[in-house]
N, C-alpha and C. Protein backbone atom coordinates (compact mmCIF):
# COMPACT_ATOMS: atom_id res chain seq x y z
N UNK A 1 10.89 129.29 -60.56
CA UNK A 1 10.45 129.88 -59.32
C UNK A 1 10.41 128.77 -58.27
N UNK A 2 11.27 128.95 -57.25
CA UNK A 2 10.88 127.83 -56.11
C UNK A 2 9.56 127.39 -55.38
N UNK A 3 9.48 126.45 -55.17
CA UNK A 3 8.27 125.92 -54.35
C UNK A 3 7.85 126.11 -53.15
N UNK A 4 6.76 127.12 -53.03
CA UNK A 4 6.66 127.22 -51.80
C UNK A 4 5.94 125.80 -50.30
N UNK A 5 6.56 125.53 -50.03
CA UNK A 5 6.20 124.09 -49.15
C UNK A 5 5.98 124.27 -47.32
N UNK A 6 4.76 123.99 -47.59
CA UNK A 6 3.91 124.47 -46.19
C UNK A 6 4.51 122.95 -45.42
N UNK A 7 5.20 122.78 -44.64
CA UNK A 7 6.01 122.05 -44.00
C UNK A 7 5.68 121.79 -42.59
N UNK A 8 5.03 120.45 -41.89
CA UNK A 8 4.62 120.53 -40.47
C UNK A 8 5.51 119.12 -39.84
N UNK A 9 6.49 119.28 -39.52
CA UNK A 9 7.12 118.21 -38.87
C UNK A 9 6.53 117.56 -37.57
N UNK A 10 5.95 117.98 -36.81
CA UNK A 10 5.23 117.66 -35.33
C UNK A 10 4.43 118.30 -35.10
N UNK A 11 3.21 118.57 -36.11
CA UNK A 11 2.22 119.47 -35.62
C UNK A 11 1.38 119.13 -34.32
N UNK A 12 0.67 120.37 -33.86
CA UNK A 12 0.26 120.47 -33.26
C UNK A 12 -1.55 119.43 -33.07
N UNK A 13 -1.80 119.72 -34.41
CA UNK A 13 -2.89 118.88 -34.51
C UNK A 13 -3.35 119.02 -36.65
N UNK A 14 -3.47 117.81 -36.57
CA UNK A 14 -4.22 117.72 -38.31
C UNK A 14 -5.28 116.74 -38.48
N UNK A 15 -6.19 117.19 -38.80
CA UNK A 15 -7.77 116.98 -39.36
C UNK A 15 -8.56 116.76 -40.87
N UNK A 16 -8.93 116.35 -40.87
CA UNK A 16 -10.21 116.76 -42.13
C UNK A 16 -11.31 116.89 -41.67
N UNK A 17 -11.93 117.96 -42.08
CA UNK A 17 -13.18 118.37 -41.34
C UNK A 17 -14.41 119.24 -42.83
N UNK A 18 -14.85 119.54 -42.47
CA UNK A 18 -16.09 119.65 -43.51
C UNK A 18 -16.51 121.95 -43.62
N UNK A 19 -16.89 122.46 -44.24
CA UNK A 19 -18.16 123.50 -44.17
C UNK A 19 -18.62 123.19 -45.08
N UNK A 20 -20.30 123.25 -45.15
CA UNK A 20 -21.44 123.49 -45.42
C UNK A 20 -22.24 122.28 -44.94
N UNK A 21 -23.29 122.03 -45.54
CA UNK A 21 -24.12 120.96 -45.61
C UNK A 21 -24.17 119.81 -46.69
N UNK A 22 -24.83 118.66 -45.89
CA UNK A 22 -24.55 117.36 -46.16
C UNK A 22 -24.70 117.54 -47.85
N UNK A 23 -23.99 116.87 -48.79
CA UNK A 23 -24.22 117.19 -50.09
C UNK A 23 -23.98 118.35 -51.33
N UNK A 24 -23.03 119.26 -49.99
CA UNK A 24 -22.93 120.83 -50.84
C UNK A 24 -21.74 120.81 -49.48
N UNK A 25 -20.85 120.11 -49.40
CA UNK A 25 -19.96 119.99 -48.21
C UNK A 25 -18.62 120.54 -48.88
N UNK A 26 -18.34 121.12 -48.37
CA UNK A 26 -16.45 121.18 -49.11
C UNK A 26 -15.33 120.68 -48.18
N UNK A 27 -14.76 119.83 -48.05
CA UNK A 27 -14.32 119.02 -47.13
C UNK A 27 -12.46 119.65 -47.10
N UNK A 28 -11.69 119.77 -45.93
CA UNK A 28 -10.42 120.50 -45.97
C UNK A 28 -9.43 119.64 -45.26
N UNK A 29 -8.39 119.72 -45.28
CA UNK A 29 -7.46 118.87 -44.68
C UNK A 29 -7.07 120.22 -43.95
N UNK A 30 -6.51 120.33 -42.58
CA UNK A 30 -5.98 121.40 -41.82
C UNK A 30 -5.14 120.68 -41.05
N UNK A 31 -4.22 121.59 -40.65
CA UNK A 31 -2.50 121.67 -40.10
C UNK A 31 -2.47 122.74 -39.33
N UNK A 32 -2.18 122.08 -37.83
CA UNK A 32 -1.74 123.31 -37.02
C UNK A 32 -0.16 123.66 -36.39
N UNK A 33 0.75 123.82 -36.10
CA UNK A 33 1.43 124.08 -35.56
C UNK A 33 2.00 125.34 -34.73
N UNK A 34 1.75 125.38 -33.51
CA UNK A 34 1.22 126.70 -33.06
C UNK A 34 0.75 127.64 -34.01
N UNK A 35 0.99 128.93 -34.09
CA UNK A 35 -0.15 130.06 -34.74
C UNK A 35 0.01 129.59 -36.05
N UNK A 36 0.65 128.98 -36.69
CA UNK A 36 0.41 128.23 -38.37
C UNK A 36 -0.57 127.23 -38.65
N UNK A 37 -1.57 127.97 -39.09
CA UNK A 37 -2.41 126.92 -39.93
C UNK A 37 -2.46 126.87 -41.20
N UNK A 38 -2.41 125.45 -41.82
CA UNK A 38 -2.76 125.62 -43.49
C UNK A 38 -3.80 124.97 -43.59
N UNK A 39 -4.83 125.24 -44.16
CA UNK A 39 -5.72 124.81 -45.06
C UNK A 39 -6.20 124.63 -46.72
N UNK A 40 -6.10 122.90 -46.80
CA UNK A 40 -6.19 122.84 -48.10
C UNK A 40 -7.60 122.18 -48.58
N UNK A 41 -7.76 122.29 -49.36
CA UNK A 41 -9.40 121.56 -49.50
C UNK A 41 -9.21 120.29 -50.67
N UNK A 42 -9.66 119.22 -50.36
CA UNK A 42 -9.72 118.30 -51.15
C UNK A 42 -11.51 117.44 -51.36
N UNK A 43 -11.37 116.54 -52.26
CA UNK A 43 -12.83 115.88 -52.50
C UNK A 43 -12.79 114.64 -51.57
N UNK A 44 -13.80 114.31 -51.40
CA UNK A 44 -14.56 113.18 -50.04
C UNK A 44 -14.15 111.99 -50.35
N UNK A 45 -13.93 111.65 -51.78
CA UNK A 45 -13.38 110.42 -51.94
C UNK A 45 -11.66 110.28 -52.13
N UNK A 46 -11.02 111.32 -51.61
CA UNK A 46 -9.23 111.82 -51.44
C UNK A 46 -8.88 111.07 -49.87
N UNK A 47 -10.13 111.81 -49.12
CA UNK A 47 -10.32 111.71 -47.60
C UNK A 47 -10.40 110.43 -47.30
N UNK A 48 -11.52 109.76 -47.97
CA UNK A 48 -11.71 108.77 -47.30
C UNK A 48 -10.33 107.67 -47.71
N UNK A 49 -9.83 107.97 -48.73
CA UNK A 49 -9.01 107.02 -49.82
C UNK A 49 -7.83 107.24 -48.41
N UNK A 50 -7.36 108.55 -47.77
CA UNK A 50 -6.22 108.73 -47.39
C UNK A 50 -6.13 107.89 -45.64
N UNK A 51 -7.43 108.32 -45.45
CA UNK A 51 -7.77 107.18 -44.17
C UNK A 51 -7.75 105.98 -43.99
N UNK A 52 -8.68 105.30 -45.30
CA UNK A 52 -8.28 103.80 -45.46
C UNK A 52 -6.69 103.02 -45.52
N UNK A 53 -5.49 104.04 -46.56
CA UNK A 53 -4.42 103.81 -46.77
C UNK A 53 -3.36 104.07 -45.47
N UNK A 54 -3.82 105.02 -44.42
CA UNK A 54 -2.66 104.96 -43.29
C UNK A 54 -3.22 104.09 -42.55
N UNK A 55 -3.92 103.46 -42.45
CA UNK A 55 -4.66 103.02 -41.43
C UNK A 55 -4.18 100.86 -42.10
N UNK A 56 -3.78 101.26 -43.14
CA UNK A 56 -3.23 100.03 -44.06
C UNK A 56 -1.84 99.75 -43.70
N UNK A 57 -1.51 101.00 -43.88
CA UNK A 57 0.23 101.10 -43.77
C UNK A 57 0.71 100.74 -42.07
N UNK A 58 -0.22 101.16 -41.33
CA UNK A 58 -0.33 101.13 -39.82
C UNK A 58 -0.46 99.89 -39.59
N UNK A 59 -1.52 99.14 -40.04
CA UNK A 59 -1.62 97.50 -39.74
C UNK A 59 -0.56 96.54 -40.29
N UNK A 60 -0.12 97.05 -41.62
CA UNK A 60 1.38 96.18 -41.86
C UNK A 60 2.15 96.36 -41.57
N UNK A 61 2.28 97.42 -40.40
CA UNK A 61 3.73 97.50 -39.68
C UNK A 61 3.80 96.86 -38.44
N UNK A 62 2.00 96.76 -38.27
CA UNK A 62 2.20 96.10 -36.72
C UNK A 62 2.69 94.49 -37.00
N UNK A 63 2.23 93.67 -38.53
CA UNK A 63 2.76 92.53 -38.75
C UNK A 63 3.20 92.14 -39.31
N UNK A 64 4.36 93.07 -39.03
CA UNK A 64 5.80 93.33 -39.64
C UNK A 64 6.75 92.10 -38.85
N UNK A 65 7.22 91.29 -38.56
CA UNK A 65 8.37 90.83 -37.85
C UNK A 65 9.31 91.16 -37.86
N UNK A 66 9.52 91.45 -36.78
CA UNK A 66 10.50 92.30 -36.10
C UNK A 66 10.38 93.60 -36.16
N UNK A 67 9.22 94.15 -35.79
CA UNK A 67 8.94 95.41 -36.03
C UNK A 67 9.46 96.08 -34.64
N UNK A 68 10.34 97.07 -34.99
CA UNK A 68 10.77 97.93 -33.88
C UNK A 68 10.04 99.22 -32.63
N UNK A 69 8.87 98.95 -33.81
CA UNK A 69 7.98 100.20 -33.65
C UNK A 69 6.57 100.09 -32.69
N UNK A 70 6.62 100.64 -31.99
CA UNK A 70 5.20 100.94 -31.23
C UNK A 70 3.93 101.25 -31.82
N UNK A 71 3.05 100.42 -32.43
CA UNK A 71 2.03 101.05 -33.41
C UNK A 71 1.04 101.01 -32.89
N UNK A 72 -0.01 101.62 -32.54
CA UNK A 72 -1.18 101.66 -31.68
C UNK A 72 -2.33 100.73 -32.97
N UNK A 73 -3.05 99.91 -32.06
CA UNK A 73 -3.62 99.16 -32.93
C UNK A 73 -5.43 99.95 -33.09
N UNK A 74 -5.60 100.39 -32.07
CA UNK A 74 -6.71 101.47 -32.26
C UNK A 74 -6.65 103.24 -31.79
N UNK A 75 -7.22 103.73 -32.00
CA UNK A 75 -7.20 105.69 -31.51
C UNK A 75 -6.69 105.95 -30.00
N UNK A 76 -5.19 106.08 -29.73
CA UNK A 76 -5.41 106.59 -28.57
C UNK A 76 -6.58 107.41 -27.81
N UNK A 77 -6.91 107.21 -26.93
CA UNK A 77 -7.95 108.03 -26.24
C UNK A 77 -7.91 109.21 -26.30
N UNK A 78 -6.62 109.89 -25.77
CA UNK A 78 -6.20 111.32 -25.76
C UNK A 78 -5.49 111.41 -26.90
N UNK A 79 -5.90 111.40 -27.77
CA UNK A 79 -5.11 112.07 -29.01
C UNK A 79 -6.66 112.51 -30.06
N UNK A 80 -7.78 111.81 -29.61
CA UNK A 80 -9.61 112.19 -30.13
C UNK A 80 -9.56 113.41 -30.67
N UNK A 81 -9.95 113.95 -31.63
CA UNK A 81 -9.98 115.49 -31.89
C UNK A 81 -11.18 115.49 -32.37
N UNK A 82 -12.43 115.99 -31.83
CA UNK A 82 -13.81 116.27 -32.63
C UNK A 82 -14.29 117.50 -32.66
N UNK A 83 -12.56 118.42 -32.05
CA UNK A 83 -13.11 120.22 -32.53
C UNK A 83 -13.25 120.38 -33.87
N UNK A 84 -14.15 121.14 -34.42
CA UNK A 84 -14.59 121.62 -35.59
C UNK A 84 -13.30 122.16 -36.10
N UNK A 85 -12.72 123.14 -37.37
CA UNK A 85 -12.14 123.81 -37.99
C UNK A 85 -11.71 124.76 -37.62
N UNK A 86 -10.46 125.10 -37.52
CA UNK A 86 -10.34 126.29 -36.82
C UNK A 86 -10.66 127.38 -37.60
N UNK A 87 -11.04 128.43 -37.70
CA UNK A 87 -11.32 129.16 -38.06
C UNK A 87 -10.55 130.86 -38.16
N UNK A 88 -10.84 131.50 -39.38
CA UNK A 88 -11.40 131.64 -40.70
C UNK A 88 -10.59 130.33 -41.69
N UNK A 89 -11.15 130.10 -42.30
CA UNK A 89 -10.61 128.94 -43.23
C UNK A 89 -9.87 129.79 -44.53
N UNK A 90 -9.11 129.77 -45.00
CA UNK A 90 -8.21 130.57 -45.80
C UNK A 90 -7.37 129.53 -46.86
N UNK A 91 -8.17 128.82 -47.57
CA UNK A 91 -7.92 127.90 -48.29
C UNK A 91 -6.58 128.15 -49.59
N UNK A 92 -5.03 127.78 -49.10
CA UNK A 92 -4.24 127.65 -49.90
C UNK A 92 -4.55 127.35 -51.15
N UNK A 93 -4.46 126.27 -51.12
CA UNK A 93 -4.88 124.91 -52.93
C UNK A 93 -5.75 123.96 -52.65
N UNK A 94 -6.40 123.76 -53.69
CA UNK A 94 -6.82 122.24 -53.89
C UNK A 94 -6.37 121.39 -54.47
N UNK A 95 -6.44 120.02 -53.34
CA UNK A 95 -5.50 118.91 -54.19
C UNK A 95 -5.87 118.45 -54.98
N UNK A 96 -4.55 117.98 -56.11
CA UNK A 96 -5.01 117.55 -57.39
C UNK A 96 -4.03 115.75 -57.46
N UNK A 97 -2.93 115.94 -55.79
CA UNK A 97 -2.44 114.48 -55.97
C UNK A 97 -2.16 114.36 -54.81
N UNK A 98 -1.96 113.39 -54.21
CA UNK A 98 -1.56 113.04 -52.92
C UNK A 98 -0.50 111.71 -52.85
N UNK A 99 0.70 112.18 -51.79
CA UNK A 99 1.33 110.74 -52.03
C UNK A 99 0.90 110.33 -50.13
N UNK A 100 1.49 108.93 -49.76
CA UNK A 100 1.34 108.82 -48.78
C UNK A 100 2.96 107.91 -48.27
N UNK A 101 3.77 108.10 -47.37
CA UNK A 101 4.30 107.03 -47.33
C UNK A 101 5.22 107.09 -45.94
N UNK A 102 5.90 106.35 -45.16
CA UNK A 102 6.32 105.52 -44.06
C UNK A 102 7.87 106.36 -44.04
N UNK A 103 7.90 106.80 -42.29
CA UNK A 103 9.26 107.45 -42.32
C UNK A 103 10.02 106.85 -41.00
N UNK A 104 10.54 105.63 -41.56
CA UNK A 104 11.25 104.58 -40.50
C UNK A 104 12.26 105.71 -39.25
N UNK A 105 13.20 105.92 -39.62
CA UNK A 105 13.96 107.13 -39.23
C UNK A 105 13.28 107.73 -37.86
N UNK A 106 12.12 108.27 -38.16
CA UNK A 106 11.06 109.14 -37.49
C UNK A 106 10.54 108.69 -36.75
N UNK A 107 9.64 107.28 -37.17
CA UNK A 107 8.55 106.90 -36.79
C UNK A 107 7.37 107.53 -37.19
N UNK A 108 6.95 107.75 -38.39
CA UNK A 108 6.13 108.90 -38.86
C UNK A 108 5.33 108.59 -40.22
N UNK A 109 4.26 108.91 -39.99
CA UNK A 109 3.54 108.87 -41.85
C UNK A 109 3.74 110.32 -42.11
N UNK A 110 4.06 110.38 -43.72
CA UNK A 110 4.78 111.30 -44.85
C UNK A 110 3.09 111.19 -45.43
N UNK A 111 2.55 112.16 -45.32
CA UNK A 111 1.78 112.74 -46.36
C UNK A 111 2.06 114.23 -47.45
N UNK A 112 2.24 114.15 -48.48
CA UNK A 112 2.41 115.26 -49.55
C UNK A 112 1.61 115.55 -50.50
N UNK A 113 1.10 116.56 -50.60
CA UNK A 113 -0.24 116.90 -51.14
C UNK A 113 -0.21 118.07 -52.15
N UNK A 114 -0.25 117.81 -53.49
CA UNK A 114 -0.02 119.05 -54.52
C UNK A 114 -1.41 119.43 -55.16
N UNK A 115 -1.49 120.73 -55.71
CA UNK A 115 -2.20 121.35 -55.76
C UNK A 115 -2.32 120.92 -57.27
N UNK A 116 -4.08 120.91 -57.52
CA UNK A 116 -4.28 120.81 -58.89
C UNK A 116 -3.76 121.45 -59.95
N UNK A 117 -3.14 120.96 -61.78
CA UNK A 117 -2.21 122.09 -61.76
C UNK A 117 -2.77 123.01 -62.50
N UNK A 118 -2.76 123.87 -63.21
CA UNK A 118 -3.06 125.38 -63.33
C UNK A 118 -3.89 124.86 -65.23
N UNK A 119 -5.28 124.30 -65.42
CA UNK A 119 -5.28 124.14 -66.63
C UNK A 119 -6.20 125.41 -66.94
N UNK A 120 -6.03 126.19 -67.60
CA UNK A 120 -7.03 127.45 -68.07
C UNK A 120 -7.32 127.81 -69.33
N UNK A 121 -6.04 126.58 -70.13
CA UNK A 121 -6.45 126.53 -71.55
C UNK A 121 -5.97 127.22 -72.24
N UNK A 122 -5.24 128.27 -71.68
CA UNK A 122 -4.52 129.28 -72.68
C UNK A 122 -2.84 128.58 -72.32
N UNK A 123 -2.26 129.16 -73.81
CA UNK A 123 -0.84 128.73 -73.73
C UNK A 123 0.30 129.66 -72.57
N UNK A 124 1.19 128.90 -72.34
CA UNK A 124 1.95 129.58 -71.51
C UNK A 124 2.98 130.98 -72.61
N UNK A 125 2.59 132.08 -71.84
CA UNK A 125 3.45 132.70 -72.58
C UNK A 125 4.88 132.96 -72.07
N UNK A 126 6.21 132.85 -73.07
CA UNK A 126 7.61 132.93 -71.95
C UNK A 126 7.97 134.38 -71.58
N UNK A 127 7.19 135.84 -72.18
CA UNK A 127 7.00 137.35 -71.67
C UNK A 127 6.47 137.90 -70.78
N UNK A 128 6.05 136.47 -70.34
CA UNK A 128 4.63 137.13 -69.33
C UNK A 128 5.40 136.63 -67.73
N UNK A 129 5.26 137.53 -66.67
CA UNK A 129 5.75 136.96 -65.61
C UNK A 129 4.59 136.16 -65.26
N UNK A 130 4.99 135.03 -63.87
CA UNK A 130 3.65 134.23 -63.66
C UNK A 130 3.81 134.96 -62.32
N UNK A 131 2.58 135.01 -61.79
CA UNK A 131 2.50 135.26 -60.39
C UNK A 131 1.84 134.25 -59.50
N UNK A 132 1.45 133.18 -59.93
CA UNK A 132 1.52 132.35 -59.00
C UNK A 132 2.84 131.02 -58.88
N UNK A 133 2.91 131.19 -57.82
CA UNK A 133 3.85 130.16 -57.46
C UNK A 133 3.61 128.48 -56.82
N UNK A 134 4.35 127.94 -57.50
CA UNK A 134 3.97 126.38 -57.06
C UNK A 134 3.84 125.93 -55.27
N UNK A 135 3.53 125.33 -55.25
CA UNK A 135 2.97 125.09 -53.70
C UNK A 135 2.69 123.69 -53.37
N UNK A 136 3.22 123.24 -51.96
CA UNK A 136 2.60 121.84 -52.09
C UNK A 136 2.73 121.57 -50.21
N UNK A 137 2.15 121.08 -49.64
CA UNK A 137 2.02 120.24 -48.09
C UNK A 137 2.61 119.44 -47.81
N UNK A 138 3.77 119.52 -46.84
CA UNK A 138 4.46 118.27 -46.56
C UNK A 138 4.00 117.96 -44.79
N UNK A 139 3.46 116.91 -44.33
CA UNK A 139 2.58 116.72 -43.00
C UNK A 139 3.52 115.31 -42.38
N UNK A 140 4.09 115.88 -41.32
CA UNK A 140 4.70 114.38 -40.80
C UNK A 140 3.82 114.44 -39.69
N UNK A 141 3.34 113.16 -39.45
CA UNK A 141 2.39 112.46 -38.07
C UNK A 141 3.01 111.94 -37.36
N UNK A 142 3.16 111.61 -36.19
CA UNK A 142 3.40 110.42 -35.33
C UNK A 142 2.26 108.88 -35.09
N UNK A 143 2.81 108.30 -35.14
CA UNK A 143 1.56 107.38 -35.43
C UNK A 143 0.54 106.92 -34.68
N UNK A 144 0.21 107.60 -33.31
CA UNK A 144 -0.97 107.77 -32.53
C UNK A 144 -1.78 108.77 -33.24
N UNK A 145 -0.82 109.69 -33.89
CA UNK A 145 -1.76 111.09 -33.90
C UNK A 145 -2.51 110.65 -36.07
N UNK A 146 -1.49 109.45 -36.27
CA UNK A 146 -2.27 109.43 -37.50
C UNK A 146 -3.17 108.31 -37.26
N UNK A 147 -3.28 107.51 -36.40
CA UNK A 147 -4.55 106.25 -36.09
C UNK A 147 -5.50 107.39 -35.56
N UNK A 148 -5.78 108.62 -34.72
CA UNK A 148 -7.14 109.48 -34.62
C UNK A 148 -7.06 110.30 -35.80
N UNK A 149 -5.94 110.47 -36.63
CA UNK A 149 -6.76 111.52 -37.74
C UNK A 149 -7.24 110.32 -38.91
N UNK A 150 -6.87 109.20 -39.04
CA UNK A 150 -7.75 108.13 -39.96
C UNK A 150 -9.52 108.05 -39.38
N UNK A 151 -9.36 107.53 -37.67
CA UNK A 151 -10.72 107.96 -37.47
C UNK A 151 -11.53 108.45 -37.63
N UNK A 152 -11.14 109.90 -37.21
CA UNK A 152 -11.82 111.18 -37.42
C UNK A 152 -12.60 111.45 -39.21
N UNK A 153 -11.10 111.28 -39.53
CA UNK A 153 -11.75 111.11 -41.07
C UNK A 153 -12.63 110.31 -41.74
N UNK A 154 -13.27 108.98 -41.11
CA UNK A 154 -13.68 108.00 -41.33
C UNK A 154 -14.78 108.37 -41.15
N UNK A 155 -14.85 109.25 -40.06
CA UNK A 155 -15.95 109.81 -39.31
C UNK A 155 -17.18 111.02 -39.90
N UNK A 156 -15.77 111.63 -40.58
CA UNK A 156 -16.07 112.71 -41.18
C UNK A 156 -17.03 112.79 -42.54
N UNK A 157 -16.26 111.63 -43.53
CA UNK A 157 -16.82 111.51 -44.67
C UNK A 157 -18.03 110.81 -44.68
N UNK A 158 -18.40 109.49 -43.14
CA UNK A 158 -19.30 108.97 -43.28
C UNK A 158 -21.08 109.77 -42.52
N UNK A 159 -20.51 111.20 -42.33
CA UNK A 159 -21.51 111.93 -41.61
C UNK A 159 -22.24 112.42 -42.91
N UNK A 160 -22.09 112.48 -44.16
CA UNK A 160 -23.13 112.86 -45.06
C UNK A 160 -24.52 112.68 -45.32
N UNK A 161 -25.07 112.56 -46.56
CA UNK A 161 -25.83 112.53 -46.40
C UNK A 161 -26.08 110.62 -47.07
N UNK A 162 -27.45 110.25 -46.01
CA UNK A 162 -27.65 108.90 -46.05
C UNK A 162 -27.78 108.06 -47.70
N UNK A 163 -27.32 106.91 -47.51
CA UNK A 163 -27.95 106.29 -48.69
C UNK A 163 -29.10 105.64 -49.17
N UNK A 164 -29.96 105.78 -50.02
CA UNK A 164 -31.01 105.22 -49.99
C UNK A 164 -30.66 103.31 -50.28
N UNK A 165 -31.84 102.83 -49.74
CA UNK A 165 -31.16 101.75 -49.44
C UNK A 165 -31.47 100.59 -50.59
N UNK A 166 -32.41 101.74 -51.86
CA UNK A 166 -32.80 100.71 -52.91
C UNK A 166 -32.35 101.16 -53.57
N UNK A 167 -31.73 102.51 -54.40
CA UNK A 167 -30.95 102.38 -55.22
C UNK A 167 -29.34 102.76 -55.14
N UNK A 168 -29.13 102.98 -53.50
CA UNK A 168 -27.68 102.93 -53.44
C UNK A 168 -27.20 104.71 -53.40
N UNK A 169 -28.32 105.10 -54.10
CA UNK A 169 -27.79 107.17 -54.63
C UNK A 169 -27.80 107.76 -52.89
N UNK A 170 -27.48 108.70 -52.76
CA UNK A 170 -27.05 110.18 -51.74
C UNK A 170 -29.29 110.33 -52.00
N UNK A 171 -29.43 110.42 -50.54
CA UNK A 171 -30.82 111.27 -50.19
C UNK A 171 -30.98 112.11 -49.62
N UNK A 172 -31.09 113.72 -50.52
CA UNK A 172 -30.99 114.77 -50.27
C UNK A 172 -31.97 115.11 -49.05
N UNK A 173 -31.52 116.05 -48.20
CA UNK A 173 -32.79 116.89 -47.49
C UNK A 173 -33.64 117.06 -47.91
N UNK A 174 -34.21 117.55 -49.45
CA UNK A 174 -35.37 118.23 -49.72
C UNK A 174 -36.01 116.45 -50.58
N UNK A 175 -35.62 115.60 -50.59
CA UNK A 175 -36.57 114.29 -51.29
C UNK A 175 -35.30 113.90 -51.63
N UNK A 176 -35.68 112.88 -52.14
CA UNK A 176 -34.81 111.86 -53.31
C UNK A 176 -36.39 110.79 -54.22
N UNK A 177 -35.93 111.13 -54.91
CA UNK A 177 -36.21 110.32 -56.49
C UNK A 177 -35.37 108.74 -57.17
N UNK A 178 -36.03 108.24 -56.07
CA UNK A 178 -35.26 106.72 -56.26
C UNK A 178 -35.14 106.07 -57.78
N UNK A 179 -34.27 105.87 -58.64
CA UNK A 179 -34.66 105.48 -59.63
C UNK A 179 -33.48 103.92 -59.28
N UNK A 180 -34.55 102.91 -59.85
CA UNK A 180 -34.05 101.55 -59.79
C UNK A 180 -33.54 101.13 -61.51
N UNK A 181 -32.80 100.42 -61.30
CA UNK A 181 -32.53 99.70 -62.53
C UNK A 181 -33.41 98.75 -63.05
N UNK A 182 -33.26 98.58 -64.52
CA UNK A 182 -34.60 97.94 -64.65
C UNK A 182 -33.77 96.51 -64.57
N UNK A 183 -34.52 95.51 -64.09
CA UNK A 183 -34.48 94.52 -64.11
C UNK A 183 -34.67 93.12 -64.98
């Protein structure tokens, strides 16, 4: 069965952004290109991992010699995105891999994002039709628009909830229960 591949060559705008509350957060990667949105949901440490790494790939191109390329060394101004999610959220897949990588040609970061794969524990049977079909995100950026979505994201994951500052754990709204190591 072919792959269905949610494909954004020059979107309009892409984010990671959050619903619920600090600690019970489900965090989404979103893609707009006029009336097409995809939304995929991934975990906080995908996000932050994917921000740190373009934002890597971005700085070794700027000291690159002989780099041909225009690389913005911080967030264009006008490229800021701190609208919330667009909404209804209609969550495709969740990722289960992510690649990241450099599209000279373009001028562009290649993000591709596959969906966790299908473990349910039962064997595949070869009588049975499948009805779901494979799926995966292909996101080309320009590289202003991926130095504010590293931001944003930076931004995003670090809005949780605080750390306590003696044993390092997440401090919930309702208390935290510091437990120290013994010494």
């Amino acid at each position: 069965m072919p792959t269905i591949i949610h494909e954004f060559a020059w979107p309009d705008r892409v984010v990671v952004g959050t619903i619920g509350l600090p600690g019970s957060r489900t965090f989404y990667l979103q893609v707009r290109a006029g009336a097409q949105v995809v939304s995929i949901a991934l975990e906080k440490q995908q996000s932050a991992l994917l921000a740190e790494k373009i934002d890597e790939i971005l700085d070794q191109l700027i000291t690159f010699e002989g780099n041909p390329f225009s690389i913005p060394t911080s967030t264009p101004v006008e490229l800021v995105d701190n609208d919330p999610l667009e909404q209804p959220i209609a969550e495709e897949f969740r990722i289960g891999a992510l690649t990241l990588s450099w599209d000279p040609s373009t001028v562009q970061v290649v993000i591709e994002a596959y969906p966790l794969p299908d473990d349910d524990g039962e064997d595949d049977d070869p009588d049975m039709d499948s009805t779901e079909v494979p799926e995966m995100l292909l996101v080309r950026m320009p590289v202003g628009t991926a130095r504010a979505f590293a931001m944003r994201t930076r931004e995003v994951v670090g809005a949780g909830r605080p750390m306590c500052p003696l044993c390092g754990y997440p401090v919930d709204a309702d208390g935290h229960t510091c437990t120290l190591p013994d010494i």
